[in-house]
Protein backbone atom coordinates (compact mmCIF):
# COMPACT_ATOMS: atom_id res chain seq x y z
CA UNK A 1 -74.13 131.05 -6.48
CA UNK A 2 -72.36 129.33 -3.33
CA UNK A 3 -75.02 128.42 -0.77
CA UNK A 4 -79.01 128.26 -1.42
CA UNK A 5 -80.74 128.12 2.15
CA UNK A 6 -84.32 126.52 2.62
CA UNK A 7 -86.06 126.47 5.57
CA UNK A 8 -89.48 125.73 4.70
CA UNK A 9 -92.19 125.58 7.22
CA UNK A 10 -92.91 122.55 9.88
CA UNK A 11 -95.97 122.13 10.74
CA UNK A 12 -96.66 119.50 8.37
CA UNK A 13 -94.04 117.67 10.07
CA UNK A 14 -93.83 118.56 13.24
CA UNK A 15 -95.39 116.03 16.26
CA UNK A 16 -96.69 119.21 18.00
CA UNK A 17 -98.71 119.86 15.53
CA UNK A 18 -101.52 117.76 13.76
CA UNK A 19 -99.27 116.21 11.34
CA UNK A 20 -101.55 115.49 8.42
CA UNK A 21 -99.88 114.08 5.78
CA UNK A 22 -100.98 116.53 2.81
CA UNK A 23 -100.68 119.54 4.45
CA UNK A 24 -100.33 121.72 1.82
CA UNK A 25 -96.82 123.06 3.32
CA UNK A 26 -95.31 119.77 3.18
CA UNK A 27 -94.94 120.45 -0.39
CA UNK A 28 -92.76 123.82 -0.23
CA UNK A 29 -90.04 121.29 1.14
CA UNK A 30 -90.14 119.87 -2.72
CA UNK A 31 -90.14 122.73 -4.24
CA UNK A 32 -86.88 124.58 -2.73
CA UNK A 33 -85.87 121.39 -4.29
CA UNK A 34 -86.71 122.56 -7.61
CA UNK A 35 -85.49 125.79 -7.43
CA UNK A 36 -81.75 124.64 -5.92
CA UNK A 37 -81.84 122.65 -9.41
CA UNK A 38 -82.83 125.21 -11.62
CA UNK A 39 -80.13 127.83 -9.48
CA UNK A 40 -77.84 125.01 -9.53
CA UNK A 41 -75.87 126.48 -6.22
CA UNK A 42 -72.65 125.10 -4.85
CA UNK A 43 -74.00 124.45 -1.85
CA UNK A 44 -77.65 123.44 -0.58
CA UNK A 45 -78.96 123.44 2.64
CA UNK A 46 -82.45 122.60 3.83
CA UNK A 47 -83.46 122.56 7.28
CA UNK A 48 -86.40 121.28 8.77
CA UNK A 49 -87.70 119.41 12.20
CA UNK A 50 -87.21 115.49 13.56
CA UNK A 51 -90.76 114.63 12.70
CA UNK A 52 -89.51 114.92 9.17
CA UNK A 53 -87.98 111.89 8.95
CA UNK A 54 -90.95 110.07 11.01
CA UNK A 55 -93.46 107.72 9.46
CA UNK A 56 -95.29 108.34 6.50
CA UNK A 57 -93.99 112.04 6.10
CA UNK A 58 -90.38 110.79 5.18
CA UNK A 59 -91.39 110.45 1.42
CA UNK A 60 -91.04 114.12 1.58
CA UNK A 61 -87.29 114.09 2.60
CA UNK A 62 -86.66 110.99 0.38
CA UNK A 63 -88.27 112.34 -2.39
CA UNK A 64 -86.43 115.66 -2.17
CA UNK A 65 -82.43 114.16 -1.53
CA UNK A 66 -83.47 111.29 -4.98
CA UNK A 67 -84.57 114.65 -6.65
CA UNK A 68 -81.04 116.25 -5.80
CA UNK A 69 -79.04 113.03 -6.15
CA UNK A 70 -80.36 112.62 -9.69
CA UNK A 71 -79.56 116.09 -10.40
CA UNK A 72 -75.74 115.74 -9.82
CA UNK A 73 -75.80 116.64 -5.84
CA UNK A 74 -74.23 114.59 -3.66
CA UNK A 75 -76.18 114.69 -0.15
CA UNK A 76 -75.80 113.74 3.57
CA UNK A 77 -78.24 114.53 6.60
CA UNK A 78 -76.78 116.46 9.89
CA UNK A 79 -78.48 116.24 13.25
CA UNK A 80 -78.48 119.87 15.17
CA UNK A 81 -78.81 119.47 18.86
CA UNK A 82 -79.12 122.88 20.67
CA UNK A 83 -77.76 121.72 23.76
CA UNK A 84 -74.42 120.78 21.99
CA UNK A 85 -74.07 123.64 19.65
CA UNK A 86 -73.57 125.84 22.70
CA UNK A 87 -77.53 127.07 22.73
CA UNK A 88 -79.65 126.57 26.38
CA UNK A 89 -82.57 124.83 25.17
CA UNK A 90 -82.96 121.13 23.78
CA UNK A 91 -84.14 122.21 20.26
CA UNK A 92 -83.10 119.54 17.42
CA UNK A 93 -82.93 120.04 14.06
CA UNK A 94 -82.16 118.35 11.03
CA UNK A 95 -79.97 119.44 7.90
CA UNK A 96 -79.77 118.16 4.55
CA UNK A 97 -76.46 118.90 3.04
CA UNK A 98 -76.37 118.69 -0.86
CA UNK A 99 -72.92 119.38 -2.56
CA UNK A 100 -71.92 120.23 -6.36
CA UNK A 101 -68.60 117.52 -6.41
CA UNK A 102 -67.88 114.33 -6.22
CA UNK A 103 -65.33 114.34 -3.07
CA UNK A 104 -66.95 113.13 0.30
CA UNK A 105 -66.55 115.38 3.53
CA UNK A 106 -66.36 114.44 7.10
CA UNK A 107 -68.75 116.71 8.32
CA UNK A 108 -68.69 116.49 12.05
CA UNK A 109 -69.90 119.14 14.49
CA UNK A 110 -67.65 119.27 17.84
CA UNK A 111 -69.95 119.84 20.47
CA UNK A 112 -69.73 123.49 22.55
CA UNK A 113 -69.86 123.79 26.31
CA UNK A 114 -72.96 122.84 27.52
CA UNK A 115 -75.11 125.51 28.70
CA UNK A 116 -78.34 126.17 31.32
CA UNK A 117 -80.82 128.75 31.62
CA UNK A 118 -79.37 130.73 33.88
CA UNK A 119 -76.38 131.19 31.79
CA UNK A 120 -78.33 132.77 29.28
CA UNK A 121 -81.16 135.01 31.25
CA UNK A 122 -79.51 136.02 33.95
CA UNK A 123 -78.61 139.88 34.06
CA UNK A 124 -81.57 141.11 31.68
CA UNK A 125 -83.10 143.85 33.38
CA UNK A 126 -82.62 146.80 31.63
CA UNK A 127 -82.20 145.31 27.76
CA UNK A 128 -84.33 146.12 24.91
CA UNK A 129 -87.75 143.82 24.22
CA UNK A 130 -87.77 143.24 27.82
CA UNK A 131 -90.86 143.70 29.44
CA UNK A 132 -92.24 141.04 31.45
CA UNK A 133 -96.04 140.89 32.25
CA UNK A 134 -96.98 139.42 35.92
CA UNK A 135 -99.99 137.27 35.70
CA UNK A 136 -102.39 138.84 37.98
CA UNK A 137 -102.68 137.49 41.60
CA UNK A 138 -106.85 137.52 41.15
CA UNK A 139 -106.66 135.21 38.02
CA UNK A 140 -107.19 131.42 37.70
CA UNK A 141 -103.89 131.26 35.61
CA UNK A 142 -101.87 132.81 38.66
CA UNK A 143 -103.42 129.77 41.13
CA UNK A 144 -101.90 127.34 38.84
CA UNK A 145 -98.90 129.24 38.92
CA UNK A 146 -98.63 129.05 42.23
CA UNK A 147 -98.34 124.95 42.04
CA UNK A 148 -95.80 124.74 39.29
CA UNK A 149 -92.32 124.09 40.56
CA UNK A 150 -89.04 124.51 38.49
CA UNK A 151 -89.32 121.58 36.38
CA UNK A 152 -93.08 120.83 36.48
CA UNK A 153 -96.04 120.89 34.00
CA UNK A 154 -99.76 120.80 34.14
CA UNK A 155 -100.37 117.51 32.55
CA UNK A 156 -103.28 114.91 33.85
CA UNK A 157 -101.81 112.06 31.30
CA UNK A 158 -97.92 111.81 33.07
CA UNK A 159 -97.15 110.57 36.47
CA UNK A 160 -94.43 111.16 38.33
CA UNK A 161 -92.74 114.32 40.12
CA UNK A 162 -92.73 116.70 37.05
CA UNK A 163 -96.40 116.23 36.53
CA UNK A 164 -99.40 118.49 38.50
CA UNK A 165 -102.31 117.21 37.95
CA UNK A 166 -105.97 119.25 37.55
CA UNK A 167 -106.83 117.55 40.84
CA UNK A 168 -104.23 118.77 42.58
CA UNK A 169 -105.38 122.45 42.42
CA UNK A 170 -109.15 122.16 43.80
CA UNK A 171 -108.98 126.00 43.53
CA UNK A 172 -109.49 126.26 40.03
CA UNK A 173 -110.67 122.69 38.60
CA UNK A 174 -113.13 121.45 42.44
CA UNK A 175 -112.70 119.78 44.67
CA UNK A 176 -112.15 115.59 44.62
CA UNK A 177 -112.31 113.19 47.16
CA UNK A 178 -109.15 110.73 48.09
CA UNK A 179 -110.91 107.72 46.46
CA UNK A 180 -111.95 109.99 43.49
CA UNK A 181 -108.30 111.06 43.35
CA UNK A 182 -107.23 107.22 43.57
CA UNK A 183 -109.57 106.15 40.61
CA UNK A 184 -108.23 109.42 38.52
CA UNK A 185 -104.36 108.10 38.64
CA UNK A 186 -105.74 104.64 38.22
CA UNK A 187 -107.24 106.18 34.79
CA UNK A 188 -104.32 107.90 34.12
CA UNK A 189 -102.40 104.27 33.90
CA UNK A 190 -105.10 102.62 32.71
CA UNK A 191 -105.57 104.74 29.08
CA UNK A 192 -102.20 103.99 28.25
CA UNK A 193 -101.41 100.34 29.17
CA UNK A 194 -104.75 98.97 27.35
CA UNK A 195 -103.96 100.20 24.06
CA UNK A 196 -106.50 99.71 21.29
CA UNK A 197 -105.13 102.08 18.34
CA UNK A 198 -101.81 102.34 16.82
CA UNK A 199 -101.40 105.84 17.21
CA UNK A 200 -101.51 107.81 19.81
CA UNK A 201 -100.11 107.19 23.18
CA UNK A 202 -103.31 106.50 25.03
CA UNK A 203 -106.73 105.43 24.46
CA UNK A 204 -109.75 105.93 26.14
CA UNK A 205 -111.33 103.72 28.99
CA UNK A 206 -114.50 100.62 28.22
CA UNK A 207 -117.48 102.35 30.48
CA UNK A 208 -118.34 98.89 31.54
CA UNK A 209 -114.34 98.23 33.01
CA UNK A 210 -114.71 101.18 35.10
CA UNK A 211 -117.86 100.38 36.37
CA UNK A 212 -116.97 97.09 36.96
CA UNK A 213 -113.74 97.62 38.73
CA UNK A 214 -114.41 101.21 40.23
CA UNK A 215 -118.68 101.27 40.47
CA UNK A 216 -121.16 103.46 38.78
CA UNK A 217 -121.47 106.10 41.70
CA UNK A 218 -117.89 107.02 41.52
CA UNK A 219 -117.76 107.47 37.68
CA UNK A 220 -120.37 109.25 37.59
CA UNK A 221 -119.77 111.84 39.74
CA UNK A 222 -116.19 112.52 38.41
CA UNK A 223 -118.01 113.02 34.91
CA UNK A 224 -120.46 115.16 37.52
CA UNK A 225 -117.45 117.15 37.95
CA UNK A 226 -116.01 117.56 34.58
CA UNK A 227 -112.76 115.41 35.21
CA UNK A 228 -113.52 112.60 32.97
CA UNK A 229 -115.94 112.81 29.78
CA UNK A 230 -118.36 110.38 28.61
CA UNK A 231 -117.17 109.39 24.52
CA UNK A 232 -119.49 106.52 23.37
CA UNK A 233 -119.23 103.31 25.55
CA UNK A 234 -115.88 104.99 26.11
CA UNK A 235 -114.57 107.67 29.30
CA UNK A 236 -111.14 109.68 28.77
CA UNK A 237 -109.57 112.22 31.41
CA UNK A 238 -110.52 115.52 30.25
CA UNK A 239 -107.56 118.33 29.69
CA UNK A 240 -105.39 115.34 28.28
CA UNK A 241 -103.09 117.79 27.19
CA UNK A 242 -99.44 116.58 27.42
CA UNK A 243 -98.76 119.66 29.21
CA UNK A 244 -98.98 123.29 29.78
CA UNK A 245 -97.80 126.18 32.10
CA UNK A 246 -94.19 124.24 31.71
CA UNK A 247 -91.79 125.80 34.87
CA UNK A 248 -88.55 125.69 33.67
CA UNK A 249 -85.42 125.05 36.13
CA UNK A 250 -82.60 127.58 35.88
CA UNK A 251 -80.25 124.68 36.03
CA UNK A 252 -81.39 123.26 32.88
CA UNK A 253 -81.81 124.04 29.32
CA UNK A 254 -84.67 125.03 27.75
CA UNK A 255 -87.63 123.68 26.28
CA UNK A 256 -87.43 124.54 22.65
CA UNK A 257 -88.63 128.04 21.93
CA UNK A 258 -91.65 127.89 19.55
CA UNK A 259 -94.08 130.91 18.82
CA UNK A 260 -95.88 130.68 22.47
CA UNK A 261 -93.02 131.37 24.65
CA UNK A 262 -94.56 134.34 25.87
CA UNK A 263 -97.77 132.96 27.05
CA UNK A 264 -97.91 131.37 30.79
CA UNK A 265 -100.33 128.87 30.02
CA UNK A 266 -98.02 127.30 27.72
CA UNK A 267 -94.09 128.18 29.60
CA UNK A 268 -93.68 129.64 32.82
CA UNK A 269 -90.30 131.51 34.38
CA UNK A 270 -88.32 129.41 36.40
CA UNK A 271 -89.30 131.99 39.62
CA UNK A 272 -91.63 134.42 38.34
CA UNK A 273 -95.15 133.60 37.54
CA UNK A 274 -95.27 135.06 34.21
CA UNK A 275 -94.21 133.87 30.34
CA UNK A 276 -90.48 134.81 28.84
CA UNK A 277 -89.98 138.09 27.52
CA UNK A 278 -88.97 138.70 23.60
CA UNK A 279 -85.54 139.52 25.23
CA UNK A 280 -85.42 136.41 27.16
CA UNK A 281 -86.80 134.19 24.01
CA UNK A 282 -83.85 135.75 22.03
CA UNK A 283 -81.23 135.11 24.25
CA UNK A 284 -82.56 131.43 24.68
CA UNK A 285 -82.37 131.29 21.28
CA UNK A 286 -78.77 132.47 21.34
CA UNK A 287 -79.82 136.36 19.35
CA UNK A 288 -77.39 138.70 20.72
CA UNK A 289 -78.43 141.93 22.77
CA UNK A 290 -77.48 143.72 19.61
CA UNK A 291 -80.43 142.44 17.42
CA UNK A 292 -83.61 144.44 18.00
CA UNK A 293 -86.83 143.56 17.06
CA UNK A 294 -89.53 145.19 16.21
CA UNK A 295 -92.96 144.97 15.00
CA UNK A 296 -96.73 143.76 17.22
CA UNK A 297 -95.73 141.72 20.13
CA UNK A 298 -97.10 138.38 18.79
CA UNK A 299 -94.78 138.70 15.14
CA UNK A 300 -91.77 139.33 17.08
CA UNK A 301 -92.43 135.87 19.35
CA UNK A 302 -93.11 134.23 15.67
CA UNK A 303 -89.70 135.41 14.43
CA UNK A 304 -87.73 134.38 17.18
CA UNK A 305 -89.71 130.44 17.62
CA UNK A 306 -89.43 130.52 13.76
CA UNK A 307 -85.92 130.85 13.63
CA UNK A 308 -82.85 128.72 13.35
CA UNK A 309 -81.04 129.98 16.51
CA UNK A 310 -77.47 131.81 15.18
CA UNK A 311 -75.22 129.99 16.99
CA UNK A 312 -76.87 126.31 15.53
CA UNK A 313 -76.44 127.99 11.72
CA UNK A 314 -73.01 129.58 12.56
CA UNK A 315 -71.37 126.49 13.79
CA UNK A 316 -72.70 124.84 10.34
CA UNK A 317 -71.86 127.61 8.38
CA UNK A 318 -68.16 127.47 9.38
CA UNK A 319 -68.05 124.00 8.55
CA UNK A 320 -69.54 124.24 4.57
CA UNK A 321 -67.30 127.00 4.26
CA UNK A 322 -64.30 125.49 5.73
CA UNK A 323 -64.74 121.85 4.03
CA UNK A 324 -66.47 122.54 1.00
CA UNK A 325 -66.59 126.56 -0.27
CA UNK A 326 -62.86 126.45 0.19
């Protein structure tokens, strides 16, 4: 055999996701480390997300290249940028490279022309798997909407142009006064410059410091109000999501495409108030025209976010075969 391919799953690893440190998944990465030794392939490539080489959950990765190295593999990680591999989103991935021979390669990826969103979504009406859906103009989802500009996210724990905060759309999440507003961004600064844990990259706010520097009427009626929540001696900002409902700009790359891309609350189209299509996921992902999917809606939005985009494992592909299969 030539090449063995793993891509076992990520979220064990990845920092979207809870990260726990035994997830039973983490595991599979080991074992397609067993099986390249018992195949014993040319060629073996593993490919999994950043957070795999963060913190604790690195055993995993060292575990698996001492596993290979003591099995006669030489190995050597590559870093996968989207945005240089000639894909319009800023997905990163890692490879691990492990090679049957004891001659070193200079395995060096030349980056592509970069490319936006518009390059890549523009002229879609009328292709196969796409069908957008409008979020209706009666719904709370299309009110947000309606705030979100091209480059924007609902997120009440960033400041700064690219964040909208819950208070900024009285429609949906009531109405705050200008001093309740004041004390909110206050909060917002506040949770993340007196840090108390190590992880995380906020913590939640002494009841007696807000009192003390804001008074008890105030505080009170934001909890009222549902934009801050009471947690022991403790009060946090609720919806401390990152962010959601994520506009993107047609003059930049993506966000990476992940299994949600066609749900609004999560991304939104740079104009449109609406999610991305399948069509418009594939092309993001770099899937030509010609590739069809079928299938319920939600599996074909878990194929594409699942997938290595083509032009990422092309541009590899043509470098094992060109530097080490020949």
């Amino acid at each position: 055999m030539d090449v063995l391919l793993s891509g076992s799953p990520c979220q064990g690893f990845s920092t979207l996701g809870k990260r726990h440190i035994d997830d039973p998944r983490n595991e599979l990465l080991l074992l397609s480390g067993r099986i390249a030794l018992k195949v014993k392939p040319k060629v073996f490539i593993v490919e999994n997300v950043p957070g795999v080489l963060s913190g604790a959950h690195k055993k995993y990765w060292d575990t698996l290249q001492d596993m290979l190295r003591e099995g006669g593999y030489q190995t050597t990680e590559i870093h996968c940028k989207g945005i240089e591999m000639g894909i319009a989103q800023t997905r990163v991935r890692i490879f691990l490279l492990a090679w049957k021979s004891r001659k070193n390669f200079n395995l060096i990826i030349r980056p592509s022309k970069r490319k936006v969103l518009k390059d890549v979504i523009s002229n879609i009406n009328g292709t196969i798997n796409h069908n957008p859906k409008i979020i209706p103009k009666d719904s709370e989802q299309y009110l947000i909407c309606k705030k979100i500009k091209a480059g924007q996210k609902l997120s009440n724990v960033r400041s700064g142009p690219r964040a909208v905060h819950t208070w900024d759309i009285p429609e949906v999440y009531g109405f705050t006064t200008i001093k309740e507003k004041t004390v909110l961004e206050a909060m917002l600064l506040i949770r993340r410059q007196r840090r108390v844990r190590d992880y995380g990259d906020a913590d939640p706010i002494p009841v007696s410091l807000l009192h003390r520097q804001f008074g008890k009427q105030i505080i009170r009626s934001l909890e009222f109000k549902g934009y801050i929540r009471r947690l022991d001696k403790h009060y946090d900002l609720t919806n401390t999501f990152n962010g959601k409902f994520r506009r993107m700009s047609w003059d930049e790359p993506s966000n990476t495409v992940d299994t949600r891309f066609g749900e609004s609350k999560y991304y939104l189209h740079p104009e449109e108030h609406r999610g991305f299509t399948i069509r418009e996921a594939a092309r993001i992902q770099g899937f030509p025209d010609t590739f069809i999917f079928e299938g319920g809606e939600r599996d074909q939005y878990k194929m594409i976010g699942n997938a290595v985009p083509p032009p990422m494992s092309e541009g590899l592909a043509k470098i094992i075969k060109r530097q080490i299969i020949q």
